[in-house]
Protein backbone atom coordinates (compact mmCIF):
# COMPACT_ATOMS: atom_id res chain seq x y z
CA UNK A 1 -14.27 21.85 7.52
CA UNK A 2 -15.62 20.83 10.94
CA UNK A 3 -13.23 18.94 13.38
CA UNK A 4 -14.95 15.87 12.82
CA UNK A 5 -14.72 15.66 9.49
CA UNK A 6 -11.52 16.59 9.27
CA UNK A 7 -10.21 13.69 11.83
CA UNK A 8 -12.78 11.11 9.89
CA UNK A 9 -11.02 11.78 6.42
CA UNK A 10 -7.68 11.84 8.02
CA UNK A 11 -8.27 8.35 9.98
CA UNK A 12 -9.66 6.94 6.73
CA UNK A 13 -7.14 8.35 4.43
CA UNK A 14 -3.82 7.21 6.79
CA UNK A 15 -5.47 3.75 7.46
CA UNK A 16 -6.21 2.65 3.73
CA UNK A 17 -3.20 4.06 2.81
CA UNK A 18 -0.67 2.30 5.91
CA UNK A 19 -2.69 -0.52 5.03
CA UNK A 20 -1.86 -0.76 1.43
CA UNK A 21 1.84 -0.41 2.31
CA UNK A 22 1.94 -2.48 5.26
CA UNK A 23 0.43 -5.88 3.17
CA UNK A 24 3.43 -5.53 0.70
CA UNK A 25 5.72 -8.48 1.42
CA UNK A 26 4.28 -9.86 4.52
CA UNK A 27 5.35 -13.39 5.50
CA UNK A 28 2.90 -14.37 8.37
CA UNK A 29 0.09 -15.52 7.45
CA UNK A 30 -1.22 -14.78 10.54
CA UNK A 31 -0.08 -11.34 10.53
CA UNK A 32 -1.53 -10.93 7.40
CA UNK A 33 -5.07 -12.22 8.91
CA UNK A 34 -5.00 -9.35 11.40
CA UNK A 35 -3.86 -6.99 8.60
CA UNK A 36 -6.72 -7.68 6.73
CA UNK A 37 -9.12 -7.66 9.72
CA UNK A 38 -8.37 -4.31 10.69
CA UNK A 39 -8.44 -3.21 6.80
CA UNK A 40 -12.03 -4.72 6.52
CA UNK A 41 -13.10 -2.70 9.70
CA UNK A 42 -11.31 0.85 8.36
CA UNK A 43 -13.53 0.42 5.14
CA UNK A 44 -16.63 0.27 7.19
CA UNK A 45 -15.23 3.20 9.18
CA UNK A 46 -15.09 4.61 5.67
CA UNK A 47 -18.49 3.90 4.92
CA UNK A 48 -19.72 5.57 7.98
CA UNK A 49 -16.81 8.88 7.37
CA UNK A 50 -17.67 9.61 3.81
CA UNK A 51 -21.50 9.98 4.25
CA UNK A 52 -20.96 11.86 7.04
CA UNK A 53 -18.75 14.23 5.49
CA UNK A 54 -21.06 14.44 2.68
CA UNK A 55 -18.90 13.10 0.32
CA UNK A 56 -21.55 10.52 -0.68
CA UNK A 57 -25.53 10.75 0.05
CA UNK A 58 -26.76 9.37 3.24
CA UNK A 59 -27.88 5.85 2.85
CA UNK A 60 -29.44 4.71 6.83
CA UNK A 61 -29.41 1.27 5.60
CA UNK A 62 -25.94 1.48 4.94
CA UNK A 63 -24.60 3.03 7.97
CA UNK A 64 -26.45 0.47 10.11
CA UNK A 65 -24.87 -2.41 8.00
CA UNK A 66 -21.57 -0.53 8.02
CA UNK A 67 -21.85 -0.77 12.26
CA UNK A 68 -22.90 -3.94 11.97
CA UNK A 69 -19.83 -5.59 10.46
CA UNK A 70 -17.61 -3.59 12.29
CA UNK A 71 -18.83 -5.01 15.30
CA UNK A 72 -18.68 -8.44 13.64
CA UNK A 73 -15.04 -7.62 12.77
CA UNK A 74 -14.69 -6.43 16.20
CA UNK A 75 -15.80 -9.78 17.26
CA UNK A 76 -12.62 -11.09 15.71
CA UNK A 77 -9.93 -9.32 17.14
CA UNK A 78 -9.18 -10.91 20.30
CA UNK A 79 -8.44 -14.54 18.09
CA UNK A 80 -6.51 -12.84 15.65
CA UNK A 81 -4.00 -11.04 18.24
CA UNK A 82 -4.20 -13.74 20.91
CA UNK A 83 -0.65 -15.42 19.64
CA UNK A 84 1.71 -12.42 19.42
CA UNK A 85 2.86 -13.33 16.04
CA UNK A 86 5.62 -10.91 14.42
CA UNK A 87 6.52 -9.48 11.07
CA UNK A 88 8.51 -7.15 10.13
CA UNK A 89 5.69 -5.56 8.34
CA UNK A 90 3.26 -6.15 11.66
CA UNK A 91 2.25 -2.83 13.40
CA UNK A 92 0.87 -4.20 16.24
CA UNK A 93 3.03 -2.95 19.04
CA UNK A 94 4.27 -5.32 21.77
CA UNK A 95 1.97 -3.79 24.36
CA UNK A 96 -1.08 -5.84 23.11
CA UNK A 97 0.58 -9.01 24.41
CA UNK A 98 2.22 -7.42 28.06
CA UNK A 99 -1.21 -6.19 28.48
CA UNK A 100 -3.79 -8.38 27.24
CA UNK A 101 -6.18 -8.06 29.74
CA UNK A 102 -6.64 -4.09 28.55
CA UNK A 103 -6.51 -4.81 24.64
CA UNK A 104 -9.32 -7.38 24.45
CA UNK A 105 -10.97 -5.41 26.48
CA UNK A 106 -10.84 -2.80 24.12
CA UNK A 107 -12.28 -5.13 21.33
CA UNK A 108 -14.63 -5.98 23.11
CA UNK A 109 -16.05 -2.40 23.97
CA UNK A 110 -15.70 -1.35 20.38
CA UNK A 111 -17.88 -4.80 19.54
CA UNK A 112 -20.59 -4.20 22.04
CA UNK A 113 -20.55 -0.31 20.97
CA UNK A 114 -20.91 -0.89 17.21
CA UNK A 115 -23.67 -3.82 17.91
CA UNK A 116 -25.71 -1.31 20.04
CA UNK A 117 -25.42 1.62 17.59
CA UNK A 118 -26.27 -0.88 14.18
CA UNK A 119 -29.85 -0.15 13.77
CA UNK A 120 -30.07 3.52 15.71
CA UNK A 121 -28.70 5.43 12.39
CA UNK A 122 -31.53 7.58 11.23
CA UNK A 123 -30.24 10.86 10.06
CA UNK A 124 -26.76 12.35 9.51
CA UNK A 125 -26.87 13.52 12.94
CA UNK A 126 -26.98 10.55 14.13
CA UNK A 127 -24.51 8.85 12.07
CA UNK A 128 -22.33 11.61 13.26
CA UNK A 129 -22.55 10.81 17.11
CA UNK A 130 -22.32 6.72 16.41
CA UNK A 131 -19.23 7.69 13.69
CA UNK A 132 -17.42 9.96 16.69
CA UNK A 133 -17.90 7.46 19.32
CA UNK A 134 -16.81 4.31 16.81
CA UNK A 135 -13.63 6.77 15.83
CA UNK A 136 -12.60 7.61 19.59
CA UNK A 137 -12.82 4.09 20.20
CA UNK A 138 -10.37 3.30 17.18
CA UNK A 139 -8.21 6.17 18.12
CA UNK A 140 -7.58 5.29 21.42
CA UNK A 141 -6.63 1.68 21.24
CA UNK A 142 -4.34 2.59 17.86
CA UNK A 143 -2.78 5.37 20.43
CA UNK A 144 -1.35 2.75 22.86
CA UNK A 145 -1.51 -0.28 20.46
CA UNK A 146 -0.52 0.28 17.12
CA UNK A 147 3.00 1.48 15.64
CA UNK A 148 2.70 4.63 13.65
CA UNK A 149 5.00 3.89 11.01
CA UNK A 150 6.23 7.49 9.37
């Protein structure tokens, strides 16, 4: 299986997954609204990892729409985390709020990035570049960002 595939299913199985888990019993609401932000963006992520593994057909249409509400999701990121509400459940690592400046603008790159690639999927080659750079985005801001929770 080629590396890209491999990290796609991976990112997609451990998000939906930690997400699932993570949801169970928490008390903020506003925790919770992050939660499901990020949840709603790893399905589109999904979307995107699934056709380009070949695990479903390759739909253009679908991919674009897929990058299109990540970067709307995207678009929400910086409100959700702006307070740095806690839970116990929360997996948003203290570093988002001691270095704000870096984090939103790491939303805001994954925003603009997704917006400029929604509409440029043509072929699974294609979908492949705009799914690697939307995934190395993702991967490095959950890197410094996010707990892993094991």
């Amino acid at each position: 299986m080629p590396r890209l595939t491999r990290v796609g299913a991976l990112i997609g199985l451990i998000t939906m997954a930690t997400a699932a888990l993570a949801h169970q019993n928490v008390q903020n609401p506003a925790v919770l609204a992050r939660m499901d932000n990020m949840t709603a963006l790893a399905r589109q992520v999904e979307i995107l990892g699934t056709m380009a593994r070949g695990e479903t057909a390759f739909d253009a249409e679908a991919a674009n729409s897929a990058l299109d509400r990540i970067s709307g999701q995207a678009n929400q990121i910086i409100d959700l985390f702006e307070a740095p509400e806690t839970d116990p459940q929360s997996e948003a690592r203290a570093g988002i709020w001691e270095n704000f400046a870096d984090f939103s603008g790491r939303a805001q790159e994954l925003e603009l990035l997704a917006a400029g690639l929604a509409g440029s999927v043509e072929d699974r080659g294609s979908l492949v570049t705009a799914l690697r750079r939307v995934g190395a985005s993702c991967s490095g801001c959950h890197e410094d960002y996010r707990l892993n929770r094991d």
